[in-house]
PDB file of N, CA and C in Angstrom:
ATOM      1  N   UNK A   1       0.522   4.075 -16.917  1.00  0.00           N
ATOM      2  CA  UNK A   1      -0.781   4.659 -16.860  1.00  0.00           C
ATOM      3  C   UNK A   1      -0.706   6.185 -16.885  1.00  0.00           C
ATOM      4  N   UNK A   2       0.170   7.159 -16.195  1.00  0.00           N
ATOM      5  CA  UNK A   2       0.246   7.758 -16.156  1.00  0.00           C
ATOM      6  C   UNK A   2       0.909   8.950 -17.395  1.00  0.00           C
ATOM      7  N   UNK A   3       1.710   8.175 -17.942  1.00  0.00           N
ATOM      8  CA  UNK A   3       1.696   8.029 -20.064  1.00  0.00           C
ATOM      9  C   UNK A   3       0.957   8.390 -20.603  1.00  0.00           C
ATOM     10  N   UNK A   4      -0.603   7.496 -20.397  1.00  0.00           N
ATOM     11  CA  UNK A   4      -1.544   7.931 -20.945  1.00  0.00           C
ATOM     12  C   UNK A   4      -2.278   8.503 -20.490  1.00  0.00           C
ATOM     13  N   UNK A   5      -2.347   9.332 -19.438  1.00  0.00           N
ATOM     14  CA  UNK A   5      -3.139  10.440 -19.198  1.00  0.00           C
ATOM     15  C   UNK A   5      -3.677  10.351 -17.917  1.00  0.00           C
ATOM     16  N   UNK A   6      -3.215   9.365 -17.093  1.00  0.00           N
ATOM     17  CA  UNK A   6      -4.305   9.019 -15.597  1.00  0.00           C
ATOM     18  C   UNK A   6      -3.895  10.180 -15.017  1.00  0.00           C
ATOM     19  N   UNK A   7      -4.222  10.517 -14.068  1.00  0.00           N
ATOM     20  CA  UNK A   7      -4.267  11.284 -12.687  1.00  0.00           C
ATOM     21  C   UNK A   7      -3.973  10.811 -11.993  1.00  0.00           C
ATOM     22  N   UNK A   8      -4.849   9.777 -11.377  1.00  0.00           N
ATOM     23  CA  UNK A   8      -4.821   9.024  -9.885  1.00  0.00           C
ATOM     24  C   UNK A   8      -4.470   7.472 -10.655  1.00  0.00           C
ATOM     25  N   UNK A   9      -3.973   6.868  -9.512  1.00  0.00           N
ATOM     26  CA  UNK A   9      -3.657   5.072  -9.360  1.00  0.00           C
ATOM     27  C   UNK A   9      -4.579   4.892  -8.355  1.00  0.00           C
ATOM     28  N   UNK A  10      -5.681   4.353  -8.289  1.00  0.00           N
ATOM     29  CA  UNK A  10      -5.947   3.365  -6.697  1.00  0.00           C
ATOM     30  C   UNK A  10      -5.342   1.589  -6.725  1.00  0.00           C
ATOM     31  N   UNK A  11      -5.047   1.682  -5.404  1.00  0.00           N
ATOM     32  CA  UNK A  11      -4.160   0.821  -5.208  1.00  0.00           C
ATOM     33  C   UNK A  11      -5.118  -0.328  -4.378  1.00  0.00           C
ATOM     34  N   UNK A  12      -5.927  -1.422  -4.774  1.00  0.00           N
ATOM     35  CA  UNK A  12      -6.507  -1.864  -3.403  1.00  0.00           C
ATOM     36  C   UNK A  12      -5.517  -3.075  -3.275  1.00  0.00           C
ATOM     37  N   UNK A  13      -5.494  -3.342  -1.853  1.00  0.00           N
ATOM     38  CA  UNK A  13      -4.649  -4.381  -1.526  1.00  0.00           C
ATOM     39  C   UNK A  13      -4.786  -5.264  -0.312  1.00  0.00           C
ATOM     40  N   UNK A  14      -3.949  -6.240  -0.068  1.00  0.00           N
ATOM     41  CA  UNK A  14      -4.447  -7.151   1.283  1.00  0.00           C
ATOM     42  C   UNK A  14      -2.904  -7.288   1.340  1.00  0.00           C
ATOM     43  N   UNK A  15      -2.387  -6.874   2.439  1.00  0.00           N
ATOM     44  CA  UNK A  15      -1.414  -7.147   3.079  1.00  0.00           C
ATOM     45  C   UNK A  15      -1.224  -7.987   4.152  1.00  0.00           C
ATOM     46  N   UNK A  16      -2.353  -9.011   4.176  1.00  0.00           N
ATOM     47  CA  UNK A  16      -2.113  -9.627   5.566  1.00  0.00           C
ATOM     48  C   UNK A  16      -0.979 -11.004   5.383  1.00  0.00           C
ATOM     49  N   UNK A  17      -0.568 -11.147   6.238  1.00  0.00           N
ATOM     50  CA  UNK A  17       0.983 -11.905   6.260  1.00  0.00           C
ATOM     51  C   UNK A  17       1.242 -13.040   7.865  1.00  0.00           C
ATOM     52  N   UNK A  18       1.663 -13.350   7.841  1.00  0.00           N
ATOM     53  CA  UNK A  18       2.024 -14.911   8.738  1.00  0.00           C
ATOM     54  C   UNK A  18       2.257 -13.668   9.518  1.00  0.00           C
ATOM     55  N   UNK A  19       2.120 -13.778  10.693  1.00  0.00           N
ATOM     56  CA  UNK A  19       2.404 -12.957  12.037  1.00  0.00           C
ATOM     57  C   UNK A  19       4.233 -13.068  11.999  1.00  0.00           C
ATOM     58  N   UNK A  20       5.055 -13.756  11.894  1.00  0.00           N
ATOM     59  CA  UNK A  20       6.399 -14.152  11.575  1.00  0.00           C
ATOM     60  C   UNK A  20       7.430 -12.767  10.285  1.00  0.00           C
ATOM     61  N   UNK A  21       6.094 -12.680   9.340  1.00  0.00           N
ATOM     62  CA  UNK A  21       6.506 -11.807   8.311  1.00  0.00           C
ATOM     63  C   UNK A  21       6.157 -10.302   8.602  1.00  0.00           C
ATOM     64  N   UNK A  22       4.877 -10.146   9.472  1.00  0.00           N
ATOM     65  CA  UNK A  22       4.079  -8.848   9.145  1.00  0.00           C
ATOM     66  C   UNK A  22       4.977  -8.149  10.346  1.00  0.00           C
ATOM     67  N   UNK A  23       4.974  -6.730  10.485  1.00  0.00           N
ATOM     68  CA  UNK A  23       5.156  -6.030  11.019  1.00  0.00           C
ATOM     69  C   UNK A  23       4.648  -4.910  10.728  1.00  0.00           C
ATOM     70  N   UNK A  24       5.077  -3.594  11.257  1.00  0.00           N
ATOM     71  CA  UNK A  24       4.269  -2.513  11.773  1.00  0.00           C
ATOM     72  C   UNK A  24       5.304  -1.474  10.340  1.00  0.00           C
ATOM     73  N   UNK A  25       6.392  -1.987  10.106  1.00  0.00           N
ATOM     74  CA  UNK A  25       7.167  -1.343   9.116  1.00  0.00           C
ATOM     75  C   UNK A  25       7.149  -1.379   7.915  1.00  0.00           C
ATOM     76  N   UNK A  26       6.064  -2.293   7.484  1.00  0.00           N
ATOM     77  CA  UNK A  26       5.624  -2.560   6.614  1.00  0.00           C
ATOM     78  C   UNK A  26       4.697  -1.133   6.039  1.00  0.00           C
ATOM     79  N   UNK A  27       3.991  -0.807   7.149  1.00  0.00           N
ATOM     80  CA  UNK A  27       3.228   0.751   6.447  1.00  0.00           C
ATOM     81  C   UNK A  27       4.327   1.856   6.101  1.00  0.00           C
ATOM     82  N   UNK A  28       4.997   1.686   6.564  1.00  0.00           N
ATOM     83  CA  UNK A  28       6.161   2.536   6.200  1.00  0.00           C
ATOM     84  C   UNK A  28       6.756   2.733   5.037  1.00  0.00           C
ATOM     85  N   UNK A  29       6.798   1.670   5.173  1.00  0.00           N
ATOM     86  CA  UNK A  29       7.549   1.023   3.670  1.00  0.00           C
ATOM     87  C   UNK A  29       7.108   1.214   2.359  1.00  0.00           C
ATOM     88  N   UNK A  30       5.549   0.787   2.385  1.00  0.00           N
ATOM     89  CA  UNK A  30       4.580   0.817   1.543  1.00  0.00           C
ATOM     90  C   UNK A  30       4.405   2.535   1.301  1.00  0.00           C
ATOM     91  N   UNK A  31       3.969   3.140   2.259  1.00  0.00           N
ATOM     92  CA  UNK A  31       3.771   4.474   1.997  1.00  0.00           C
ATOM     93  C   UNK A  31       5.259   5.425   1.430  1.00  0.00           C
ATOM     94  N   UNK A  32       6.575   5.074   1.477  1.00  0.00           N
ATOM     95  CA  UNK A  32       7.340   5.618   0.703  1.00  0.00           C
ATOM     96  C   UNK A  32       7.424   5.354  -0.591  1.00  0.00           C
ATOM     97  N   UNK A  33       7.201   3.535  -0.783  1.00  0.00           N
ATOM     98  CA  UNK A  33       7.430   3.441  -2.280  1.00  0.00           C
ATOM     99  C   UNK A  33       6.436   3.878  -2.923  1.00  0.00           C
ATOM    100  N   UNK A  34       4.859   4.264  -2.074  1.00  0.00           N
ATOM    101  CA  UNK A  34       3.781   4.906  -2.726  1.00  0.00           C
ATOM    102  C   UNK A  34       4.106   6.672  -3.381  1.00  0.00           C
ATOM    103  N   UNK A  35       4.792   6.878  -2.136  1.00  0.00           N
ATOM    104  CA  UNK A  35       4.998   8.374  -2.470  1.00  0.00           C
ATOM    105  C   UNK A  35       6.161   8.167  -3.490  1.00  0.00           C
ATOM    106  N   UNK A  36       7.220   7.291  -3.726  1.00  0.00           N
ATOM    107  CA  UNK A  36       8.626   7.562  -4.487  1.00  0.00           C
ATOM    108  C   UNK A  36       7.523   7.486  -5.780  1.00  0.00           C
ATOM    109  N   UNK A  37       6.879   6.448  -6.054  1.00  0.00           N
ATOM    110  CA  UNK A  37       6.275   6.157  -7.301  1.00  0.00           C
ATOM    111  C   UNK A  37       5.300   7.734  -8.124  1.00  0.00           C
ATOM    112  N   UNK A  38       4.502   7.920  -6.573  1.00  0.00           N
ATOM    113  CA  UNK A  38       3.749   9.152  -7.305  1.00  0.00           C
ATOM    114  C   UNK A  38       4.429  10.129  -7.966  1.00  0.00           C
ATOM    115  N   UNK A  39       5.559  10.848  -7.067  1.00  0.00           N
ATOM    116  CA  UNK A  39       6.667  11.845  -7.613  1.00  0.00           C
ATOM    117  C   UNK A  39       7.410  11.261  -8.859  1.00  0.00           C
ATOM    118  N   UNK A  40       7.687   9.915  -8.910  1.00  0.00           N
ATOM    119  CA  UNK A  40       8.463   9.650  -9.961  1.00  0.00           C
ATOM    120  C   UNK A  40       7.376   9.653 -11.567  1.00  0.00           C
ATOM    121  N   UNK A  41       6.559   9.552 -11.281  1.00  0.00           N
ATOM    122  CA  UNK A  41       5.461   9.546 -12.519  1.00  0.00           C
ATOM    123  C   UNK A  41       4.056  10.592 -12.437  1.00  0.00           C
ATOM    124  N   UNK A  42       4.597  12.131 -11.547  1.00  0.00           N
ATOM    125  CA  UNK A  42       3.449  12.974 -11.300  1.00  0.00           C
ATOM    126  C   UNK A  42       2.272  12.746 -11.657  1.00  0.00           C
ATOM    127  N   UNK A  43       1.851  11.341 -10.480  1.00  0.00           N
ATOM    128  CA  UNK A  43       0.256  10.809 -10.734  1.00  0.00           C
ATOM    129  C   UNK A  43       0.180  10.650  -8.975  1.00  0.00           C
ATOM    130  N   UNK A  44      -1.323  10.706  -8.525  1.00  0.00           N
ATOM    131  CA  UNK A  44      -1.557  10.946  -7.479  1.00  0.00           C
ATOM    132  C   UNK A  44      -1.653   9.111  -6.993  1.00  0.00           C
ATOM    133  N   UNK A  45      -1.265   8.452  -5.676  1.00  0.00           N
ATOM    134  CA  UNK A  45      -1.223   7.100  -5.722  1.00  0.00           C
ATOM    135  C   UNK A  45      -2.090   7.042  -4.361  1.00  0.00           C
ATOM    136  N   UNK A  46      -3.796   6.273  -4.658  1.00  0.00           N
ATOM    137  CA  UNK A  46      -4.522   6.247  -3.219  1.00  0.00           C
ATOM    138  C   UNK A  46      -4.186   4.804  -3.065  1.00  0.00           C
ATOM    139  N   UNK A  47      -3.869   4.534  -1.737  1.00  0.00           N
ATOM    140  CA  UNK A  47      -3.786   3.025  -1.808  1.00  0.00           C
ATOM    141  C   UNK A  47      -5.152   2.704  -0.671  1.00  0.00           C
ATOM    142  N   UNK A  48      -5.714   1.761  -1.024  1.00  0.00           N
ATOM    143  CA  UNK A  48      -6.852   1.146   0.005  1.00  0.00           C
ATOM    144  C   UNK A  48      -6.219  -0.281   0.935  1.00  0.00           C
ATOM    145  N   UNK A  49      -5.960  -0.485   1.912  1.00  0.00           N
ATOM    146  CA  UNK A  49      -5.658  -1.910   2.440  1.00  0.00           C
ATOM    147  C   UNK A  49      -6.296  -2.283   3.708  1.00  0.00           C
ATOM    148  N   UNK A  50      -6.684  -3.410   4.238  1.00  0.00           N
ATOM    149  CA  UNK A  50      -6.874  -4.287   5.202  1.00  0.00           C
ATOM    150  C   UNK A  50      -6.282  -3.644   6.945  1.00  0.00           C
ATOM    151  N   UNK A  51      -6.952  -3.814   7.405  1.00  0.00           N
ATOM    152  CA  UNK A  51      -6.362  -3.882   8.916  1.00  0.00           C
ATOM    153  C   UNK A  51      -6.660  -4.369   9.574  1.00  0.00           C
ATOM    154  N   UNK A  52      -5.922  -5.523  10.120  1.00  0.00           N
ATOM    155  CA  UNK A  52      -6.370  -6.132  11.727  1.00  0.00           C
ATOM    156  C   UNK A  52      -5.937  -7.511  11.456  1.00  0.00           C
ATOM    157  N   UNK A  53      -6.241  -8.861  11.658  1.00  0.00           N
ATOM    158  CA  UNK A  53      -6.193 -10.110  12.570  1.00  0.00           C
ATOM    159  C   UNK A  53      -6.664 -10.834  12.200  1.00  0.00           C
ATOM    160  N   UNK A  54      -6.715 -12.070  11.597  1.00  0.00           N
ATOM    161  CA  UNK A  54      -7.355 -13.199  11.615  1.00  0.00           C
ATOM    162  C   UNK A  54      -6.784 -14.559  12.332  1.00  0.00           C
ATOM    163  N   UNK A  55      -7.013 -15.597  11.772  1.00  0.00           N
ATOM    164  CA  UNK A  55      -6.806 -16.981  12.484  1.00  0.00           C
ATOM    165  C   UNK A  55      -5.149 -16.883  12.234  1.00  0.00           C
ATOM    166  N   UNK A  56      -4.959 -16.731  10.930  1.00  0.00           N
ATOM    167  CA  UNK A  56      -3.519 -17.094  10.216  1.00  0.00           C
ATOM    168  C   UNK A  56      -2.601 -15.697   9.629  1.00  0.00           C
ATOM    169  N   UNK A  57      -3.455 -14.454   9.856  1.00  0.00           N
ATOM    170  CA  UNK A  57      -2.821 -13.549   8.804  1.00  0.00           C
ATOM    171  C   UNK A  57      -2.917 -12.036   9.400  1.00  0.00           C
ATOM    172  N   UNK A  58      -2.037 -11.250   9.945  1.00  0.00           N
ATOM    173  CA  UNK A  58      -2.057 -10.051  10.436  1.00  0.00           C
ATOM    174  C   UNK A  58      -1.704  -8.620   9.366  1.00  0.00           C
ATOM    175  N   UNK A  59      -2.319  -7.902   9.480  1.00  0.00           N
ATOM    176  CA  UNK A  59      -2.309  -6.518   8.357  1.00  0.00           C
ATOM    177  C   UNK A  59      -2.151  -5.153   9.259  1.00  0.00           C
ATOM    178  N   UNK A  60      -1.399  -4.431   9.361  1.00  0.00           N
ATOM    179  CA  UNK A  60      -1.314  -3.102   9.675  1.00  0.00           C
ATOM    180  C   UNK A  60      -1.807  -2.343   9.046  1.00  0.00           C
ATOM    181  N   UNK A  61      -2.302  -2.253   7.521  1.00  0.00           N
ATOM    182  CA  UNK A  61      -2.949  -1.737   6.708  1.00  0.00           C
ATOM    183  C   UNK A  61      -1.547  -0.404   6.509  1.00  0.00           C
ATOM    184  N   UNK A  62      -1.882  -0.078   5.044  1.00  0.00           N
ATOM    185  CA  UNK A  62      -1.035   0.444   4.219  1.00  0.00           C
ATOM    186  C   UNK A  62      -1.773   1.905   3.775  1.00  0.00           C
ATOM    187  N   UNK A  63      -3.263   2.008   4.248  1.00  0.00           N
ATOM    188  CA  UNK A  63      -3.918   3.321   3.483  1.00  0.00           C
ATOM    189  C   UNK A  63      -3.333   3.946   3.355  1.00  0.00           C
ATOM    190  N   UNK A  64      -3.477   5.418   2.086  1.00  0.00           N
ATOM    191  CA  UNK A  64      -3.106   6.478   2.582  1.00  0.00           C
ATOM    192  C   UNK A  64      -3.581   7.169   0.813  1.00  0.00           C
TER     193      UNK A  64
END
């Protein structure tokens, strides 16, 4: 995308995961490969994600 001329990526997403899988390192994670990606293809990367709890599925959320 950034090839052809984008600026920005928005990223929306749902990260929610089996309480077993999710953790708190997960934003971490997400927000480096967000930043490795932006620098690697000088395009700006917003990501939108989820936060909080349900019956089956927990999200730390990834914004940024």
């Amino acid at each position: 995308m950034g090839a052809q001329g984008a600026t920005a990526l928005f990223v929306p997403t749902n990260n929610g995961l089996p309480p077993t899988r999710a953790h708190a390192e997960l934003v971490a994670h997400a927000k480096n490969v967000d930043i490795a990606r932006a620098v690697e293809n000088r395009i700006w990367v917003i990501r939108a994600d989820v936060a909080g709890r349900t019956a089956e599925l927990v999200s730390y959320g990834s914004s940024g």
